[in-house]
Protein backbone atom coordinates (compact mmCIF):
# COMPACT_ATOMS: atom_id res chain seq x y z
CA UNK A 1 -70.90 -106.89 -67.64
CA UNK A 2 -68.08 -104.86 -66.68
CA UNK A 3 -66.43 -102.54 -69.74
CA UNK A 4 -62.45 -103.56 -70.22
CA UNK A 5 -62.09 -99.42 -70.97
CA UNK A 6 -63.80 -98.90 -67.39
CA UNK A 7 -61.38 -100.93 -66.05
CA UNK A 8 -58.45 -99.29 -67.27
CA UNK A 9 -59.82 -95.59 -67.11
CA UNK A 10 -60.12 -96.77 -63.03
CA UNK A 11 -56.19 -98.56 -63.17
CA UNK A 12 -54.94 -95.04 -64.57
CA UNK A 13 -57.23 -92.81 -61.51
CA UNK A 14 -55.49 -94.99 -59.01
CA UNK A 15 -51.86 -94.50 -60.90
CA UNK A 16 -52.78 -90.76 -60.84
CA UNK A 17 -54.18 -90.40 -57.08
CA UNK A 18 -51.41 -92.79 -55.44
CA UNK A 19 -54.03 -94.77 -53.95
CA UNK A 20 -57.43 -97.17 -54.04
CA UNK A 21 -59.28 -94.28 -51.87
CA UNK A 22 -58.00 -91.65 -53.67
CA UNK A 23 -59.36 -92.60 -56.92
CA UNK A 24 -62.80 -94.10 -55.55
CA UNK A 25 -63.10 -90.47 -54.39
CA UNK A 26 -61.82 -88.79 -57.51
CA UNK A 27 -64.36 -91.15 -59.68
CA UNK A 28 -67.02 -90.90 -57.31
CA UNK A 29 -67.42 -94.72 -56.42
CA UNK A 30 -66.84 -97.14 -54.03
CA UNK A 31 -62.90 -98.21 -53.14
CA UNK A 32 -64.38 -102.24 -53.59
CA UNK A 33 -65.72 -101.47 -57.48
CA UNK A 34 -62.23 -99.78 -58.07
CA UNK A 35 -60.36 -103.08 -56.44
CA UNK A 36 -62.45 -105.11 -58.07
CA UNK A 37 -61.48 -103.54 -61.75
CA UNK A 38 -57.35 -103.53 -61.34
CA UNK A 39 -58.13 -106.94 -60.17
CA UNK A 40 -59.78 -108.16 -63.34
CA UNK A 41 -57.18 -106.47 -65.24
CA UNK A 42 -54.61 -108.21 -63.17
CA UNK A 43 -56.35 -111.51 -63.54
CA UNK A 44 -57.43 -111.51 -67.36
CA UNK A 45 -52.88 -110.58 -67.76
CA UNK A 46 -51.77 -112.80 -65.66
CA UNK A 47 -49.67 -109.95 -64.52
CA UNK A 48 -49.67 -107.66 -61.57
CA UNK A 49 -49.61 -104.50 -62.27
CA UNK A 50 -49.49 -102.58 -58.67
CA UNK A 51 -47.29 -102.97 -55.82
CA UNK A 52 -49.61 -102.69 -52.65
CA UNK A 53 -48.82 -101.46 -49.61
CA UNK A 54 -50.59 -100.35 -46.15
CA UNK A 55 -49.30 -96.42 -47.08
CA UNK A 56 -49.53 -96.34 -51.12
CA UNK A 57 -49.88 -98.00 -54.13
CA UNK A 58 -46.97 -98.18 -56.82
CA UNK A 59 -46.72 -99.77 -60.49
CA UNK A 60 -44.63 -102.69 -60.54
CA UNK A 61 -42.51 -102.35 -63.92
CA UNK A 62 -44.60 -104.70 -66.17
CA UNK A 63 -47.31 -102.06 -64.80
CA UNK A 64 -45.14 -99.27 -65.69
CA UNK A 65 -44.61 -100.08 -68.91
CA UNK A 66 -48.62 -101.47 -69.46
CA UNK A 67 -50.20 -98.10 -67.97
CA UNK A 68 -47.33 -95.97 -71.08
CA UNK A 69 -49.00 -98.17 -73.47
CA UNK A 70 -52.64 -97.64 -72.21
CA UNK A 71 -52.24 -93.96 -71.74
CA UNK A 72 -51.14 -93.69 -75.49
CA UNK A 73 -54.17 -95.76 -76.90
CA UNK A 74 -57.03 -93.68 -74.70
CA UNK A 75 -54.71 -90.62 -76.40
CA UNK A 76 -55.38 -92.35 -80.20
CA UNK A 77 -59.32 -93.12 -79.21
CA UNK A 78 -59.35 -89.37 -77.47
CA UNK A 79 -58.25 -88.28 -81.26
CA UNK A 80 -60.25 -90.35 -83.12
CA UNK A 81 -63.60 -89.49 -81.85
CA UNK A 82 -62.43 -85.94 -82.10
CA UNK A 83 -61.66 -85.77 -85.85
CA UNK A 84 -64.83 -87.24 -86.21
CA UNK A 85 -66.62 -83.90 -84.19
CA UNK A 86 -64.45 -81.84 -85.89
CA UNK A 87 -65.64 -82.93 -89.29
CA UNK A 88 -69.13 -81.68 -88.03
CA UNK A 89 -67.34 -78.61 -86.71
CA UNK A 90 -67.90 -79.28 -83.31
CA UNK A 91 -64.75 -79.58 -81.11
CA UNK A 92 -65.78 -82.35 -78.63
CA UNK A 93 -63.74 -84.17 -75.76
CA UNK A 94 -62.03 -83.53 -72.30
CA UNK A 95 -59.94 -80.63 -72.25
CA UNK A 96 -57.65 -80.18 -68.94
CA UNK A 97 -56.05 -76.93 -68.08
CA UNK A 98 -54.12 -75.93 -65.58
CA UNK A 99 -53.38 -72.06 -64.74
CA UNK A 100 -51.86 -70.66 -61.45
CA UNK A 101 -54.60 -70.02 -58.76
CA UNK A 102 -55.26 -66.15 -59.64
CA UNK A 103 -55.39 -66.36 -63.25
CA UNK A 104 -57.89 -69.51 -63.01
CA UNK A 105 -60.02 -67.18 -60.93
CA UNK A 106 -59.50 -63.79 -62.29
CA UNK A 107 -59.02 -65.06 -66.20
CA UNK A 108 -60.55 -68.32 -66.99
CA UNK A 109 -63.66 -68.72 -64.41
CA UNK A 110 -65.47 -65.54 -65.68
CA UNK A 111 -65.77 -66.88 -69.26
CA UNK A 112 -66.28 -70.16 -68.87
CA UNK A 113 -70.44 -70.29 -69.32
CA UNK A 114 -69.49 -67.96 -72.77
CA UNK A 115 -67.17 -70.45 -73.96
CA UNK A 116 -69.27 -73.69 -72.84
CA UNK A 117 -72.15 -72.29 -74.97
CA UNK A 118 -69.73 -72.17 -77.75
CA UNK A 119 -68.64 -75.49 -77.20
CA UNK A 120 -70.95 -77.58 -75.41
CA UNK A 121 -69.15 -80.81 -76.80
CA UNK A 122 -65.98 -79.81 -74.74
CA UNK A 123 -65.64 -81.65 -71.40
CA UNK A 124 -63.71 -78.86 -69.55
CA UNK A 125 -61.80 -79.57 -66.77
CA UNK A 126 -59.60 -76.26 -64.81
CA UNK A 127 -57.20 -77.29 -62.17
CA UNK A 128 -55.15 -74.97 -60.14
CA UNK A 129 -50.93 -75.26 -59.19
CA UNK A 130 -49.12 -72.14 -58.82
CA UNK A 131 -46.02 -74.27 -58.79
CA UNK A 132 -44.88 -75.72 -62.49
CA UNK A 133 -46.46 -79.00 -63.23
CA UNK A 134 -45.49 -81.94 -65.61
CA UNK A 135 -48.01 -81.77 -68.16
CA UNK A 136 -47.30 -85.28 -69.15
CA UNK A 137 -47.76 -86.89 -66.04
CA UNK A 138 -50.98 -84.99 -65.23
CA UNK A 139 -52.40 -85.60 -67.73
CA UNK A 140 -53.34 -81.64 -68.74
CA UNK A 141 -53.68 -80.16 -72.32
CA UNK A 142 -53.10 -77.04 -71.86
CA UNK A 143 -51.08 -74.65 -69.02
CA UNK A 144 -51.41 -70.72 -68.31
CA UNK A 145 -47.21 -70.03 -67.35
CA UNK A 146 -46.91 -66.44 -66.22
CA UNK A 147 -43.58 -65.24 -67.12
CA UNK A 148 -40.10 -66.43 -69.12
CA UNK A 149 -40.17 -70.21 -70.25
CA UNK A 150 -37.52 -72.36 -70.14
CA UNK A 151 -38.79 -75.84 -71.45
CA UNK A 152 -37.54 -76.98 -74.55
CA UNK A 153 -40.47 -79.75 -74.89
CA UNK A 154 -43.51 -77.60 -74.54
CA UNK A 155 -44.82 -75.51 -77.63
CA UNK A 156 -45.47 -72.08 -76.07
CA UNK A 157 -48.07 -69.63 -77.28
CA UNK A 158 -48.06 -65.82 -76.60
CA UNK A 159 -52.01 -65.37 -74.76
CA UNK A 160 -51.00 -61.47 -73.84
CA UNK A 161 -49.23 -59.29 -70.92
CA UNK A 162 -50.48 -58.13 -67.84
CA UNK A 163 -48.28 -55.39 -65.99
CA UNK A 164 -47.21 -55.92 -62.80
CA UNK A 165 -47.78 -53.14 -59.91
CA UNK A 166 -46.89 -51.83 -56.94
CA UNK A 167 -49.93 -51.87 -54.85
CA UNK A 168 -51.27 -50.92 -51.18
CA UNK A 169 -54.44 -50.53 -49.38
CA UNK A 170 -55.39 -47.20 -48.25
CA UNK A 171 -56.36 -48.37 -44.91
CA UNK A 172 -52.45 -49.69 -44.93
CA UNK A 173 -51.17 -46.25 -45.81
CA UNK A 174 -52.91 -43.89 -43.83
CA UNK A 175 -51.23 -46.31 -40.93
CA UNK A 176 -48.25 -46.62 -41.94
CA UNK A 177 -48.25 -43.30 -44.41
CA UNK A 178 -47.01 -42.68 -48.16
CA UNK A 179 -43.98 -44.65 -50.16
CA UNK A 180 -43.30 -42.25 -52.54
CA UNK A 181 -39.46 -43.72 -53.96
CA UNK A 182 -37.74 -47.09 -53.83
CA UNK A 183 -35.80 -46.42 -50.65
CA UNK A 184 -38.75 -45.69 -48.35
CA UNK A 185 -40.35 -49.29 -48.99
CA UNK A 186 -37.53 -50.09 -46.20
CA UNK A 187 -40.10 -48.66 -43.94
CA UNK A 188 -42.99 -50.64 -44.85
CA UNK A 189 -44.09 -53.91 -44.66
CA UNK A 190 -43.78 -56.11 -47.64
CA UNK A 191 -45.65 -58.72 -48.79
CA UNK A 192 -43.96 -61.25 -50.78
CA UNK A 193 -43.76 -64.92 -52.01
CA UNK A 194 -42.20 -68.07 -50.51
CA UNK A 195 -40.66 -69.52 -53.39
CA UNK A 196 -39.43 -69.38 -56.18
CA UNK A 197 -37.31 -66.51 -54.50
CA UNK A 198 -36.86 -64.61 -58.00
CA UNK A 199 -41.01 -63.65 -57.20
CA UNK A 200 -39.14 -60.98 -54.37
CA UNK A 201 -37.04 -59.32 -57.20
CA UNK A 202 -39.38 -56.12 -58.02
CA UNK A 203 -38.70 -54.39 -61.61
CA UNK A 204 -37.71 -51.01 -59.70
CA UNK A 205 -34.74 -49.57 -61.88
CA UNK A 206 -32.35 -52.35 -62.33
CA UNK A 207 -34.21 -54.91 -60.11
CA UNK A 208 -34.80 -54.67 -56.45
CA UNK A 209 -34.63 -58.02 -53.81
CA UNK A 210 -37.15 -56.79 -51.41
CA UNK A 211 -37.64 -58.61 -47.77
CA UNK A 212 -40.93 -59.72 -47.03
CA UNK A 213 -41.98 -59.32 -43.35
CA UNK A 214 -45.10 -61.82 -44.78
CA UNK A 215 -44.60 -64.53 -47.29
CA UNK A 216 -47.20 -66.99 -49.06
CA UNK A 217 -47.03 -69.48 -51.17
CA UNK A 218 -50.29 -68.16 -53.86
CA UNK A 219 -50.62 -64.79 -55.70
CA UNK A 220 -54.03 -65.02 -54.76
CA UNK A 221 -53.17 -64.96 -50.47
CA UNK A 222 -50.52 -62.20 -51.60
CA UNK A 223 -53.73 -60.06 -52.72
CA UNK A 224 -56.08 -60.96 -50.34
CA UNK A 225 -53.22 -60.06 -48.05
CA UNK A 226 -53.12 -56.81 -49.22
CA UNK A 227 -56.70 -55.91 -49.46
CA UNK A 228 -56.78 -56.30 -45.76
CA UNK A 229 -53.70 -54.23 -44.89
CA UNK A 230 -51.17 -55.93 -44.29
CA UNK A 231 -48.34 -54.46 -46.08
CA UNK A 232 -47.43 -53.50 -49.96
CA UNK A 233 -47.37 -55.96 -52.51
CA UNK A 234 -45.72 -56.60 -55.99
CA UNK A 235 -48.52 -58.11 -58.49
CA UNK A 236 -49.87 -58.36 -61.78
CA UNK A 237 -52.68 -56.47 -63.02
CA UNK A 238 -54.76 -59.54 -64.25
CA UNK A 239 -55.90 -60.23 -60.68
CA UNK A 240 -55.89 -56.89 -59.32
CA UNK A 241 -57.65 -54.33 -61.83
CA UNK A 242 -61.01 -54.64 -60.35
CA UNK A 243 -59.46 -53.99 -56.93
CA UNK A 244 -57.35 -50.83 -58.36
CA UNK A 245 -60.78 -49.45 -60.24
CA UNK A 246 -62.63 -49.44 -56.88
CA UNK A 247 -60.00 -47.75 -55.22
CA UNK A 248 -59.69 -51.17 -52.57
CA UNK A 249 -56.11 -50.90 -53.50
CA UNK A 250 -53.49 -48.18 -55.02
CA UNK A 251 -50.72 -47.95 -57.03
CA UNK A 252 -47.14 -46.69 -56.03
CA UNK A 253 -43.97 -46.04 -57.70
CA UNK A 254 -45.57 -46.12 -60.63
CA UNK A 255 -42.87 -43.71 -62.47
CA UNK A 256 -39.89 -45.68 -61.18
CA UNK A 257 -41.20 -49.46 -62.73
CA UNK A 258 -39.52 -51.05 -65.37
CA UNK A 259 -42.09 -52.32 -68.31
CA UNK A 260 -42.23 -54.40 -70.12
CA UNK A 261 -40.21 -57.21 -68.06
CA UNK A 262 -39.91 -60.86 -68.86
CA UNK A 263 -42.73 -61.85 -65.55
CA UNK A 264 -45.38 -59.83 -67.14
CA UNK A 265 -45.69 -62.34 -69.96
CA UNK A 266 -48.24 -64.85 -70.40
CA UNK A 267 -48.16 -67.92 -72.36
CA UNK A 268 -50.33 -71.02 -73.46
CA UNK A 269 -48.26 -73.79 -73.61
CA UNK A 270 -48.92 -77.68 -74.22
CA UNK A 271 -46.80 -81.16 -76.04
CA UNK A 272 -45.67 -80.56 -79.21
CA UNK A 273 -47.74 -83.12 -81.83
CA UNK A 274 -47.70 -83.05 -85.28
CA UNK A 275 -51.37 -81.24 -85.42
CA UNK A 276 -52.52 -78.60 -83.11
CA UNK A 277 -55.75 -80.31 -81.21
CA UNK A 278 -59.86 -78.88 -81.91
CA UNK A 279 -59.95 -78.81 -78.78
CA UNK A 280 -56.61 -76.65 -77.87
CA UNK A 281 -57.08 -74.55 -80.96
CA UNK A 282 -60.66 -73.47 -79.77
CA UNK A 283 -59.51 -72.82 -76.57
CA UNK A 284 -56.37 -70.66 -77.32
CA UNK A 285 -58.47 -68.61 -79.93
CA UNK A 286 -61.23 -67.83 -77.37
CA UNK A 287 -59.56 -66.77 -74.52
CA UNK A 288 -56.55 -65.22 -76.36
CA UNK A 289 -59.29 -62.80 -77.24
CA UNK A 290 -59.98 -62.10 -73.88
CA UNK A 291 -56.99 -61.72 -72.53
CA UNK A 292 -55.80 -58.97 -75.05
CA UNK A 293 -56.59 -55.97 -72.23
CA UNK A 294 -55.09 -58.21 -68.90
């Protein structure tokens, strides 16, 4: 016998994929069992919940407004059986966070088995977006933001500051030899961001728009990028200090950077409730910790 919770933990993976396929991937099952469960739910409310077509699935508006209402009960269960853990002071639940590419890799991924013995009641769950994501819609508890915030609705928490630097391989500058003031990076190659465009303003005096000859879209390709010689890049220390201590990479123009500056900030931010979650409050108190020396 089929649980009615499975069925609608499998209506909100398809919601959240866009598709059948997407969530029988996602939950590791066949497309037919996931059918088979928005069907039942369909059947048992005499209500269809999904428009169906041949290139996506969408919620009809009775669906819409079903799927709010389920999302906010699994939310009131999700709290329930936490306040029971907490009263045996052990945290327990899924906890989704979502940090920018190189801080999930340089930051979070190197403590994880420290803080999982911790808290082994903690389902954790780390996805990656180095674009701004709606935390709401994605269902995530917590985000890593690197630099100023501008939304209203989250509740942010300082986690620490992590300088940004002008760096270069040596490989890249016995080539291409030294950049020893702001002016001679006009004779180098720069490696920069796609978007948001504001990423190619370097803190050099009052702020410098620099023109990348080589853009990408992750901090992380910006680094490897760099490792390998392809130009000089602008990028913060949390990602690069092992590189810097081996000597893979050097700074530059250190004397003529402006710090502190509003990108080298680094906040924890998450839905503003009327309590602070176990699960949140473990997690910000850990890693804050660890992230006092970025």
């Amino acid at each position: 016998m089929k649980s009615r919770s499975d069925d609608l933990f499998f209506l909100l993976s398809v919601v959240d994929s866009g598709s059948f396929s997407g969530a029988a991937e996602q939950l590791e099952v066949s497309v037919t069992r996931v059918s088979r469960a928005v069907t039942r739910l369909e059947q048992s409310l005499n209500t269809t919940l999904l428009n169906r077509t041949t290139r996506k699935v969408g919620l009809t508006e009775e669906g819409r407004l079903f799927v709010e209402k389920v999302r906010g009960g699994l939310a009131a269960l999700d709290d329930a059986e936490e306040q029971l853990a907490i009263r045996k002071q052990r945290p327990a639940g899924r906890l989704r966070v979502d940090a920018a590419n190189p801080f999930l890799l340089h930051q979070i991924v190197p403590h994880v088995r420290e803080f999982r013995a911790a808290y082994p009641d903690i389902e954790l769950e780390l996805t990656a977006s180095d674009a701004i994501v709606d935390l709401l819609e994605r269902r995530i508890d917590i985000a890593i933001r690197i630099g100023a915030l501008d939304d209203s609705t989250l509740h942010a928490r300082a986690v620490g500051r992590s300088p940004l630097s002008v760096v270069a391989s040596p490989d890249y500058l016995e080539r291409k030899g030294g950049c020893d003031t702001p002016a001679d990076l006009q004779e180098h190659d720069i490696i920069g961001f796609t978007a948001p465009e504001s990423l190619n303003i370097w803190h050099l005096g009052e702020g410098m728009k620099v023109r990348p000859a080589i853009r990408a879209s992750s901090g992380e390709a910006v680094r490897q990028l760099c490792l390998q010689g392809n130009g000089i890049a602008y990028l913060s220390r949390f990602m690069i200090a092992n590189d810097l201590e081996k000597g893979d990479l050097v700074e530059l123009l250190d004397d003529y950077l402006v710090r502190p500056n509003h990108r080298e900030l680094v906040n924890a931010v998450y839905y503003r409730n009327t309590t602070l979650s176990a699960r949140i409050q473990v997690f910000l108190d850990f890693f804050s910790q660890r992230w006092k020396n970025m």
